[in-house]
C-alpha atoms as a PDB file:
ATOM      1  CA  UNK A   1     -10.505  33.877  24.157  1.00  0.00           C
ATOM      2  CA  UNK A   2      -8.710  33.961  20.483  1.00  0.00           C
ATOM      3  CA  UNK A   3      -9.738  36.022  17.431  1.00  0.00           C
ATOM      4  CA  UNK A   4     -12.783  37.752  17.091  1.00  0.00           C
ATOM      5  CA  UNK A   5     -14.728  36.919  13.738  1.00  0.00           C
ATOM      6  CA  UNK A   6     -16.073  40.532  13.837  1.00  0.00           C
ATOM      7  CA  UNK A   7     -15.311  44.009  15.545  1.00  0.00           C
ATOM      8  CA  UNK A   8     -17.524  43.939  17.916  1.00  0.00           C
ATOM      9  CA  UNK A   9     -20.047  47.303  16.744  1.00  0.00           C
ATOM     10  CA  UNK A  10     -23.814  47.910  16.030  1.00  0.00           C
ATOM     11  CA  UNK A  11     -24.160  50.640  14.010  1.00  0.00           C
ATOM     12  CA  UNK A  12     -27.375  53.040  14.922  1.00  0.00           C
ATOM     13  CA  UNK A  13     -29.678  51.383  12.232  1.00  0.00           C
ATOM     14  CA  UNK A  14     -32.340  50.684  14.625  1.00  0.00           C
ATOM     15  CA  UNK A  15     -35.133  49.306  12.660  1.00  0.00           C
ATOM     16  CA  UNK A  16     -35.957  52.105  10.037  1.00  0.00           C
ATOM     17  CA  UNK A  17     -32.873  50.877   7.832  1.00  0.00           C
ATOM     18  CA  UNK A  18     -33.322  46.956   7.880  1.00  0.00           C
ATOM     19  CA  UNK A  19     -37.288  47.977   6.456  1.00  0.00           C
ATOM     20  CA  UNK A  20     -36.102  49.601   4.197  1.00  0.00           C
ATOM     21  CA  UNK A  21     -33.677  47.927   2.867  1.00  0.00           C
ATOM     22  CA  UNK A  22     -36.621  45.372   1.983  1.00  0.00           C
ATOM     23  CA  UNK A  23     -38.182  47.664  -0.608  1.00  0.00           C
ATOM     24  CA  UNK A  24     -41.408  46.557   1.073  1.00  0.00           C
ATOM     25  CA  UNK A  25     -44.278  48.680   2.522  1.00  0.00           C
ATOM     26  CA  UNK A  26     -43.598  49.407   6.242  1.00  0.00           C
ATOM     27  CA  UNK A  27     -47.118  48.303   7.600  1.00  0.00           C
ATOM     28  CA  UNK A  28     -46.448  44.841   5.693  1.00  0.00           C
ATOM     29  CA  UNK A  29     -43.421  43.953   8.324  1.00  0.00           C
ATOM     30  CA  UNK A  30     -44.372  46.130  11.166  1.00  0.00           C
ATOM     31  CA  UNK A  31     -48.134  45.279  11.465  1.00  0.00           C
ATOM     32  CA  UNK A  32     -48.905  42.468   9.558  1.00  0.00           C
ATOM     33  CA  UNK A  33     -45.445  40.813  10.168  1.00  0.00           C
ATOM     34  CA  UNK A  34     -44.996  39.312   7.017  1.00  0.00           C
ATOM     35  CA  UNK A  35     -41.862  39.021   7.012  1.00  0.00           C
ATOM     36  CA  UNK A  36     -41.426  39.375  10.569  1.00  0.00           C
ATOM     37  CA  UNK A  37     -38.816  41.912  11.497  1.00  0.00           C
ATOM     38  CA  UNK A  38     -36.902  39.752  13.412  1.00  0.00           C
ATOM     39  CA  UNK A  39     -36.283  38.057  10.315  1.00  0.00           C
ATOM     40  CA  UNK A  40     -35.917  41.379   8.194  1.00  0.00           C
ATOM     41  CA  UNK A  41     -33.237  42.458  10.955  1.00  0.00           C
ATOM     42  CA  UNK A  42     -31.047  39.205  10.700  1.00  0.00           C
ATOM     43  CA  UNK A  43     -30.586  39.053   7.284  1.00  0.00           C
ATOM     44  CA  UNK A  44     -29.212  42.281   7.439  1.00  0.00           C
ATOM     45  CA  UNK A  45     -27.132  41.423  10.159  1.00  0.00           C
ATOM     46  CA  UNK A  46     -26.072  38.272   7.703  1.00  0.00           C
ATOM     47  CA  UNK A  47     -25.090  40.739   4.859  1.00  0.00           C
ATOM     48  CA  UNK A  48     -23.268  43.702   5.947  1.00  0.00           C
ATOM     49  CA  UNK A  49     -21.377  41.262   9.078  1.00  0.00           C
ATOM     50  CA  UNK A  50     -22.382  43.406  11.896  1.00  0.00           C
ATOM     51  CA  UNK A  51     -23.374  42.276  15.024  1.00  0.00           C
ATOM     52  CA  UNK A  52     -26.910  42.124  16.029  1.00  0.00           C
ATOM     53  CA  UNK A  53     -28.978  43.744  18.737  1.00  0.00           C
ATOM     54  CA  UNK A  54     -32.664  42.449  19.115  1.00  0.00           C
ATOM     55  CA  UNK A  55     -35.234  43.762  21.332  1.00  0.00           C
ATOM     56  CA  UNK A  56     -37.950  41.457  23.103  1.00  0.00           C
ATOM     57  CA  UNK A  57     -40.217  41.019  26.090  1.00  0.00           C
ATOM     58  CA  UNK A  58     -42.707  38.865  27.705  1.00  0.00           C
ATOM     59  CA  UNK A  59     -45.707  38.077  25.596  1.00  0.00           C
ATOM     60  CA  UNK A  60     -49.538  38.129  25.982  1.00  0.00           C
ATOM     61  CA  UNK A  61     -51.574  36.643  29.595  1.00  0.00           C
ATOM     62  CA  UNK A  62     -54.625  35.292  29.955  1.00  0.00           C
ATOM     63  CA  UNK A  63     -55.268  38.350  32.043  1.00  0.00           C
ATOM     64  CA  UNK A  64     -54.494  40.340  29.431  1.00  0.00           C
ATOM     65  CA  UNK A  65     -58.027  42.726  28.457  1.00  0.00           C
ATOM     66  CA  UNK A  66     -59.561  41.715  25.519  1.00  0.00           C
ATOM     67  CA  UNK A  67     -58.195  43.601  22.431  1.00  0.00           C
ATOM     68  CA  UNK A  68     -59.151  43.853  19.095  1.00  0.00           C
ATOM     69  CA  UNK A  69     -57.517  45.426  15.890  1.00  0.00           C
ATOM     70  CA  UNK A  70     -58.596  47.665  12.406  1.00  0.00           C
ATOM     71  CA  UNK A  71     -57.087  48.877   9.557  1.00  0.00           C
ATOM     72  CA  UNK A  72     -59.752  52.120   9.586  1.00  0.00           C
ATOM     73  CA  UNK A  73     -57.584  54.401   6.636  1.00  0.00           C
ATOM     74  CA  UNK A  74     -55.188  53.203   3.705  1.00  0.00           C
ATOM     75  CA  UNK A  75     -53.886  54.655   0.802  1.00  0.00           C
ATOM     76  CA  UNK A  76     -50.633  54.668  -0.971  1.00  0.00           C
ATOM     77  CA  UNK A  77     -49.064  56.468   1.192  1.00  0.00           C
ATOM     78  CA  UNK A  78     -49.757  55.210   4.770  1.00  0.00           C
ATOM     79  CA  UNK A  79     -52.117  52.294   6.681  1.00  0.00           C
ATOM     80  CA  UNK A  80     -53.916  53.376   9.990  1.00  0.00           C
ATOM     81  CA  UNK A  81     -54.585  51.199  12.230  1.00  0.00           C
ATOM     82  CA  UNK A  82     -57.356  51.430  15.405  1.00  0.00           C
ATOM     83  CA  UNK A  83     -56.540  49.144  18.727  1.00  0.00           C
ATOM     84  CA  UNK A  84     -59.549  48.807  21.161  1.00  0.00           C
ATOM     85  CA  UNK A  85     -59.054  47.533  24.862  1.00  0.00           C
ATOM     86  CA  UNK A  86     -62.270  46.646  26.642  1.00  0.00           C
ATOM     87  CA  UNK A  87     -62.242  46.054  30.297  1.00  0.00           C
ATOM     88  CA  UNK A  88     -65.288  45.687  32.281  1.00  0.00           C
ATOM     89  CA  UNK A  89     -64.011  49.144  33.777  1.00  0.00           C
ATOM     90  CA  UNK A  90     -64.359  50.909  30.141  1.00  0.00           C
ATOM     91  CA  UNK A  91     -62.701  50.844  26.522  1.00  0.00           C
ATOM     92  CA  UNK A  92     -59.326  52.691  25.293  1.00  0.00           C
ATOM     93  CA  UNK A  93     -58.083  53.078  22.364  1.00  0.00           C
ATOM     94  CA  UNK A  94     -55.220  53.961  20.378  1.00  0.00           C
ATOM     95  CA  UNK A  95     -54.169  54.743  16.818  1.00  0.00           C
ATOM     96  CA  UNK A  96     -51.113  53.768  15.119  1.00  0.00           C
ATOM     97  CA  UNK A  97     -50.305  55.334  11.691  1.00  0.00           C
ATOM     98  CA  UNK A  98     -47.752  53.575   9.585  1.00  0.00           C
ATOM     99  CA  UNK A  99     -45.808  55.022   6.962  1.00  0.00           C
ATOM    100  CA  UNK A 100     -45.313  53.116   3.474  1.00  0.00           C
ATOM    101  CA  UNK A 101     -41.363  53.628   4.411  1.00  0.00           C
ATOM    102  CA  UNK A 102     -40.633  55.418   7.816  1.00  0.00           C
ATOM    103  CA  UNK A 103     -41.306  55.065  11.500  1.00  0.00           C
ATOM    104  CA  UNK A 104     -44.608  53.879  12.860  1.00  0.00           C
ATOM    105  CA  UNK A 105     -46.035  56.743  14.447  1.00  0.00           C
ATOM    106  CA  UNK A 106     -49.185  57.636  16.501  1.00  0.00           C
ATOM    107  CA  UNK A 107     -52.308  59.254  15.925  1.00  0.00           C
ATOM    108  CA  UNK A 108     -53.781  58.582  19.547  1.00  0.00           C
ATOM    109  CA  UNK A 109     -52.452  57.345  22.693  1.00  0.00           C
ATOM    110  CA  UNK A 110     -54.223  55.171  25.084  1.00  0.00           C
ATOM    111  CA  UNK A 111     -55.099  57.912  27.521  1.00  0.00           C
ATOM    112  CA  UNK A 112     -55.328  60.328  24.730  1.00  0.00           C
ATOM    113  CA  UNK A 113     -59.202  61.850  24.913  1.00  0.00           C
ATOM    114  CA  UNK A 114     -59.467  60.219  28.635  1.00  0.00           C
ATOM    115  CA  UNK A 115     -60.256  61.798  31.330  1.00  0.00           C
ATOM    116  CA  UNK A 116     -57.165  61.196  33.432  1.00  0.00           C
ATOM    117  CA  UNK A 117     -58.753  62.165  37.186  1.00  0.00           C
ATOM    118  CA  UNK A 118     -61.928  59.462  36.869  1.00  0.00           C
ATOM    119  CA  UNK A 119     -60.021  56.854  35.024  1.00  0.00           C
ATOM    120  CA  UNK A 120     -57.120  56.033  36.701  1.00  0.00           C
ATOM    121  CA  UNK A 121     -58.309  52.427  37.427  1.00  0.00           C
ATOM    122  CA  UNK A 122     -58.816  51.625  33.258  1.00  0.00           C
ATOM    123  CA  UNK A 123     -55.606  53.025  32.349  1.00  0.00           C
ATOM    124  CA  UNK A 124     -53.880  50.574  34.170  1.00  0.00           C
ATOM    125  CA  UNK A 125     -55.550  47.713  33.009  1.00  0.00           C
ATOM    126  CA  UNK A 126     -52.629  46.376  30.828  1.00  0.00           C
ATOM    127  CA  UNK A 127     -50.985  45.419  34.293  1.00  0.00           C
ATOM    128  CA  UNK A 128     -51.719  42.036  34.694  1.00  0.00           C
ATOM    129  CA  UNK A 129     -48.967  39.520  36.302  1.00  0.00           C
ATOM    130  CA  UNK A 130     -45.658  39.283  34.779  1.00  0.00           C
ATOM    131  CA  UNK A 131     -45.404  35.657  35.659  1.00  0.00           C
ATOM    132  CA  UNK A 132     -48.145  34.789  33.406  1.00  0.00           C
ATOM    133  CA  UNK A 133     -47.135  35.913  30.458  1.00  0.00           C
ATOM    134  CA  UNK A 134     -45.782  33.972  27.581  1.00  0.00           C
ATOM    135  CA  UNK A 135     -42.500  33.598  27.050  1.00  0.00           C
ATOM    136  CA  UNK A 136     -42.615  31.885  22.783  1.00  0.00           C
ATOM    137  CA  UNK A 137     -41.617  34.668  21.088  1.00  0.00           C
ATOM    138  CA  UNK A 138     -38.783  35.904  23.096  1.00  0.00           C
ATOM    139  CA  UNK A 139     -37.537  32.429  23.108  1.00  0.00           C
ATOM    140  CA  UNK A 140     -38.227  32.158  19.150  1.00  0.00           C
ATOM    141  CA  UNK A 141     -36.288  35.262  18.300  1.00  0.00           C
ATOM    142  CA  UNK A 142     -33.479  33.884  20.779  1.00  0.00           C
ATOM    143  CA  UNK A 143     -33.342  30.934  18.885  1.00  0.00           C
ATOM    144  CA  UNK A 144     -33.333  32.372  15.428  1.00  0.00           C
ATOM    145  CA  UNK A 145     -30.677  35.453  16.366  1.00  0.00           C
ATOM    146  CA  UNK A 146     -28.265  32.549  17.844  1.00  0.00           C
ATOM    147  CA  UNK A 147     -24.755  33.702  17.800  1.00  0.00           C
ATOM    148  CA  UNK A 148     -25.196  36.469  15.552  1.00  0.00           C
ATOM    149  CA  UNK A 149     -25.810  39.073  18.384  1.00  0.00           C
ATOM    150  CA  UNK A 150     -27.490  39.994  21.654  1.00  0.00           C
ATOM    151  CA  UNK A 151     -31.213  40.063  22.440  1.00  0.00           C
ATOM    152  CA  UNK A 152     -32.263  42.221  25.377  1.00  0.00           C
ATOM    153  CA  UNK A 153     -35.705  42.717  27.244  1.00  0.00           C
ATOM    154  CA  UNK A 154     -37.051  46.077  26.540  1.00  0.00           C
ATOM    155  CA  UNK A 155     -38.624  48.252  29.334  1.00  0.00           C
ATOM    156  CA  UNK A 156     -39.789  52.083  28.838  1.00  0.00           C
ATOM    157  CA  UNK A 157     -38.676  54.152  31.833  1.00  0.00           C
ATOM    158  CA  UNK A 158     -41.636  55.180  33.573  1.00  0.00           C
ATOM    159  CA  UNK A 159     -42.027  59.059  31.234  1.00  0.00           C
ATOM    160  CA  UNK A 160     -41.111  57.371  28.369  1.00  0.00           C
ATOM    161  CA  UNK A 161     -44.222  55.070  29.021  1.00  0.00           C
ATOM    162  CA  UNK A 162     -46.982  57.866  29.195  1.00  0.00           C
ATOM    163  CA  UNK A 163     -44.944  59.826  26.541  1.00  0.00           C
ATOM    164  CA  UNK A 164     -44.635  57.350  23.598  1.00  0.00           C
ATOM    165  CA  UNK A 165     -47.355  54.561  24.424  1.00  0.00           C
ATOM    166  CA  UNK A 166     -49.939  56.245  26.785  1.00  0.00           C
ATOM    167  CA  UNK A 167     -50.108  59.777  24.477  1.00  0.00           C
ATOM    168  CA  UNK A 168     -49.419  61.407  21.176  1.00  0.00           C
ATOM    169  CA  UNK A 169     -46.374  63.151  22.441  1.00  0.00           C
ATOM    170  CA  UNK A 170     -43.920  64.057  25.122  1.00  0.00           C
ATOM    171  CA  UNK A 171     -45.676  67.679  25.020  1.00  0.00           C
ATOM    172  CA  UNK A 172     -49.246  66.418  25.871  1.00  0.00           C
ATOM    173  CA  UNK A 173     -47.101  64.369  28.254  1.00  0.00           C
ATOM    174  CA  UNK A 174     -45.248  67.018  30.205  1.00  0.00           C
ATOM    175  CA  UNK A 175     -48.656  69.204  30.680  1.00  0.00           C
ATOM    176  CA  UNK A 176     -50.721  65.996  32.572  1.00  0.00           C
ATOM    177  CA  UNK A 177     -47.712  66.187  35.256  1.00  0.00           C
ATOM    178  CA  UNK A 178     -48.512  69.729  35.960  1.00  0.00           C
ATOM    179  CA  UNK A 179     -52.421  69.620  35.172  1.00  0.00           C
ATOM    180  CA  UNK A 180     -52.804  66.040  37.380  1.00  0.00           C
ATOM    181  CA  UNK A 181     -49.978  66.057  39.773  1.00  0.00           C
ATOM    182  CA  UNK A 182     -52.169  63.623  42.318  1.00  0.00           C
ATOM    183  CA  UNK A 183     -52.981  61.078  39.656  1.00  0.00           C
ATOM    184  CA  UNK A 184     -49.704  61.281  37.183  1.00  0.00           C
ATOM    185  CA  UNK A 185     -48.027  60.640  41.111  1.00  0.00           C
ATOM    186  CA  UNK A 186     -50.029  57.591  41.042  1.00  0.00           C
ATOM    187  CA  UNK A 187     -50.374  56.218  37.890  1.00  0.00           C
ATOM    188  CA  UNK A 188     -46.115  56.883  37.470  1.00  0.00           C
ATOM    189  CA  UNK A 189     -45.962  54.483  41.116  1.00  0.00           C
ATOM    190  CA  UNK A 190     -48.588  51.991  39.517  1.00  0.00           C
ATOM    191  CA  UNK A 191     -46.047  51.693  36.735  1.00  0.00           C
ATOM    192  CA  UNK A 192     -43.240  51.630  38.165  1.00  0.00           C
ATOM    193  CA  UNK A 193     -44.097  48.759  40.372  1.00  0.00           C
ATOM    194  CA  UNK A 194     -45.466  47.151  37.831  1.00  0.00           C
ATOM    195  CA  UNK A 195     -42.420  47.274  35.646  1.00  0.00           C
ATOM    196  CA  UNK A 196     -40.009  46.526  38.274  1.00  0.00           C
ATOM    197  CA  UNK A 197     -41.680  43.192  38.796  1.00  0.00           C
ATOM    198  CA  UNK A 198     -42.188  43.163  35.138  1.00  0.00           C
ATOM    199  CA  UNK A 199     -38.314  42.857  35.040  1.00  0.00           C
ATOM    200  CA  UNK A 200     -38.347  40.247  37.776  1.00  0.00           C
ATOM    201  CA  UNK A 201     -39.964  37.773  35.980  1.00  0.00           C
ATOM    202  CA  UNK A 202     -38.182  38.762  32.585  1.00  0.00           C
ATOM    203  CA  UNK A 203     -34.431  37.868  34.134  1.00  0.00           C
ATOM    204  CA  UNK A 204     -35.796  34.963  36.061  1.00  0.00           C
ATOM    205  CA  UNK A 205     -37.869  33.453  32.989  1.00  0.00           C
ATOM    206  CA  UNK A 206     -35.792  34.924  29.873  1.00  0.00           C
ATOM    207  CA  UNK A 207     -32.482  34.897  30.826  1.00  0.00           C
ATOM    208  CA  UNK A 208     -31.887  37.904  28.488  1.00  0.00           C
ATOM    209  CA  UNK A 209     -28.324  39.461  27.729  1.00  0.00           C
ATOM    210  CA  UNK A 210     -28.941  42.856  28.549  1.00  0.00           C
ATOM    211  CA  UNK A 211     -31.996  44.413  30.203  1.00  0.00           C
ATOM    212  CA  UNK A 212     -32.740  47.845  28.050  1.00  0.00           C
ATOM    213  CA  UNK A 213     -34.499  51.154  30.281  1.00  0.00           C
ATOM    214  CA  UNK A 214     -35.760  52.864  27.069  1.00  0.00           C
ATOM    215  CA  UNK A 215     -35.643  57.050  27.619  1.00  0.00           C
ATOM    216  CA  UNK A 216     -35.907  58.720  23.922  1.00  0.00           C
ATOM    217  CA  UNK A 217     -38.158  61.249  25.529  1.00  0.00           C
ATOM    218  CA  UNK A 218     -36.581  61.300  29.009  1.00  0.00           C
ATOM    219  CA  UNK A 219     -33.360  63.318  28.618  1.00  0.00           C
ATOM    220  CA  UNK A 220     -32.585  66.617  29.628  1.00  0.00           C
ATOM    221  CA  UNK A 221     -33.564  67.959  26.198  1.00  0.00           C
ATOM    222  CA  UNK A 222     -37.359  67.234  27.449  1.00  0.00           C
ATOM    223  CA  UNK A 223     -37.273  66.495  31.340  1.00  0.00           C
ATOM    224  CA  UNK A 224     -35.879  69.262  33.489  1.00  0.00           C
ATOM    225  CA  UNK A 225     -33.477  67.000  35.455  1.00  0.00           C
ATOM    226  CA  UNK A 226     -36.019  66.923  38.772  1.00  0.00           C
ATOM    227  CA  UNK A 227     -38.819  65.545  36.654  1.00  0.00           C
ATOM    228  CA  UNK A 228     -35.760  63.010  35.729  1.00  0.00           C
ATOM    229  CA  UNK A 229     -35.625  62.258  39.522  1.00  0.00           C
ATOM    230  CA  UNK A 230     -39.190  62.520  40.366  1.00  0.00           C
ATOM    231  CA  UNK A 231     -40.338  60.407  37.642  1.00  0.00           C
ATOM    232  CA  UNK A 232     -37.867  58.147  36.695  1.00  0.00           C
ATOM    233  CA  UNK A 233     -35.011  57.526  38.342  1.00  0.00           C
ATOM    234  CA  UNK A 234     -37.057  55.405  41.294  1.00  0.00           C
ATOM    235  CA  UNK A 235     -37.939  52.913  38.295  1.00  0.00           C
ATOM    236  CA  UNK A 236     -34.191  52.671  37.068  1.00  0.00           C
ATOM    237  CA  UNK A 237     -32.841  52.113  40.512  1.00  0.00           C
ATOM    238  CA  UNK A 238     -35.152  49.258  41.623  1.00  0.00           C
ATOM    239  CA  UNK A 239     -34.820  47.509  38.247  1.00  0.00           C
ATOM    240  CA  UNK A 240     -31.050  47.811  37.998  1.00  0.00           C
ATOM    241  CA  UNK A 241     -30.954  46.254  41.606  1.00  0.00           C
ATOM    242  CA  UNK A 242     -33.167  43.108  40.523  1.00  0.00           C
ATOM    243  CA  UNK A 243     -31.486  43.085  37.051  1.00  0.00           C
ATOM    244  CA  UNK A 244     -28.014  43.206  39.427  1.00  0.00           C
ATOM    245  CA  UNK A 245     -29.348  40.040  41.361  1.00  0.00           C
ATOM    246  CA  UNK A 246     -29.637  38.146  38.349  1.00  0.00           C
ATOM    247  CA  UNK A 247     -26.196  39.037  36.933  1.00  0.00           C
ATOM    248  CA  UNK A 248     -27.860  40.788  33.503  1.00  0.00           C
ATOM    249  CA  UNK A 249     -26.098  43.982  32.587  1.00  0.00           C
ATOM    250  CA  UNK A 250     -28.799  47.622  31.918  1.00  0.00           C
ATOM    251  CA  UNK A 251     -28.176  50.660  30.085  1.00  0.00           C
ATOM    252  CA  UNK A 252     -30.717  53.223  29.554  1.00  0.00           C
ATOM    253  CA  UNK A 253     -31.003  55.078  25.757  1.00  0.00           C
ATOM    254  CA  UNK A 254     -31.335  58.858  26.178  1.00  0.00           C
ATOM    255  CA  UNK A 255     -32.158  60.789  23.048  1.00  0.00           C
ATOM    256  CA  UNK A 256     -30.745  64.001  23.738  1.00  0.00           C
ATOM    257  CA  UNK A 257     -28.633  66.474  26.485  1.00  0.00           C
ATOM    258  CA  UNK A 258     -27.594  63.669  29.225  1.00  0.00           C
ATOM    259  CA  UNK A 259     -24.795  64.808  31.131  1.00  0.00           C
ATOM    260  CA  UNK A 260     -27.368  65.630  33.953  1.00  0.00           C
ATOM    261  CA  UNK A 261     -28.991  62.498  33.685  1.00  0.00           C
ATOM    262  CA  UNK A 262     -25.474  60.346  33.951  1.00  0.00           C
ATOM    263  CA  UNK A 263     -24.848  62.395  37.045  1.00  0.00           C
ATOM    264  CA  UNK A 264     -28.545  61.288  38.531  1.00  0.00           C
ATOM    265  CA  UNK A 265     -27.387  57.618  37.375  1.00  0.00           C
ATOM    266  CA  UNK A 266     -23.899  57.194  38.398  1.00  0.00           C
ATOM    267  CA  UNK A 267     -24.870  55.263  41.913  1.00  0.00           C
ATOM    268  CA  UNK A 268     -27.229  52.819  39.967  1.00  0.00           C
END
């Protein structure tokens, strides 16, 4: 279609570079988003003439349960941040700790101090319909990103999920599958259909380049390869089918020994 104006490469600066490249306290951008990192992210894209990959998703419902937010430590070196989810089914709560300059990190996961077997029901509660969500910001950092690269809807493969967002770490993580096979069975099919439809209403309301299946945690560094089937690879294949009706390309990030995992994938 003529001359490309750049070779067409993102280097693997995820987010950790563009921060710090600001010179600016990590918590500033990443919790009080001021400047937002979208914007952090594209004028770094502007001055080394790369081109851009952006991450988004639908926003907040109305069914969303209520949530509230608190800086509970600071000092120099780090801000610490409580989240509280009431439902009329309980509270969770999860703690986010956030370097002065490197990753987020956290403390506590949602379902970190829960007892997994009685509340099955609460830790779901942040599946509300997909359809109702808002769609602003992914359509504000479409608009802003423009021509200067691709933004993608993000989606944690179903281990990934309990691993990174639901506990403290992939090792707390591996332990509930073999201390709560019944309810991990569950709460993994809860989230998976959730997500699946979750990705429904992303392509059909976003429109987004690519459609991400995020597995950091997930490769065969971590996940014997029939955990990888058990737990994940249901998820991948449904949402690459609807993602496939809708014409929007998927990859899924491994961090870590994959050649198993490409085999598992190949018919996907």
């Amino acid at each position: 279609r003529g001359e490309p104006d750049c070779v067409p490469v993102y280097p693997g600066l995820s987010t950790l570079y563009p921060l710090k490249n600001t010179g600016r306290p990590f918590w500033e951008i990443e919790y009080y988003d001021d400047p937002s990192k979208v914007d952090v992210m594209i004028d770094l894209v502007r001055e080394l003439g790369y081109d851009g990959w952006f991450s988004g998703g639908l926003g907040v419902s109305p069914d969303d349960p209520e949530c509230s937010s608190e800086v509970i430590e600071q000092s120099d070196a780090a801000l610490t941040v409580r989240q509280t989810l009431r439902t009329s089914a309980g509270e969770l709560t999860q703690e986010t700790v956030y370097p002065r300059s490197d990753s987020r990190w956290l403390r506590n996961g949602w379902a970190d101090g829960v007892d997994i077997e009685a509340n099955a029901e609460l830790l779901c509660c942040q599946f509300v319909d997909p359809w109702q969500r808002s769609t602003a910001e992914y359509e504000e950092t479409y608009a802003k990103v423009g021509g200067l690269g691709i933004v993608e809807l993000y989606t944690l493969t179903p281990f990934d999920w309990w691993a990174e967002y639901m506990r403290r770490s992939a090792q707390d993580a591996i332990f509930d599958f073999f201390d709560h096979p019944e309810v991990m069975r569950d709460l993994i099919a809860a989230y998976t259909d959730y997500t699946v439809e979750y990705v429904r209403a992303g392509c059909d309301r976003l429109k987004p380049d690519m459609v991400q299946f995020q597995g950091t945690s997930s490769s065969m560094s971590i996940l014997s390869p029939d955990m990888f089937r058990e737990i994940n690879l249901p998820y991948i294949e449904r949402a690459a089918a609807v993602c496939r009706e809708y014409d929007i390309p998927t990859y899924v990030h491994s961090g870590g020994k994959s050649v198993e995992m490409v085999k598992l994938l190949a018919d996907s």
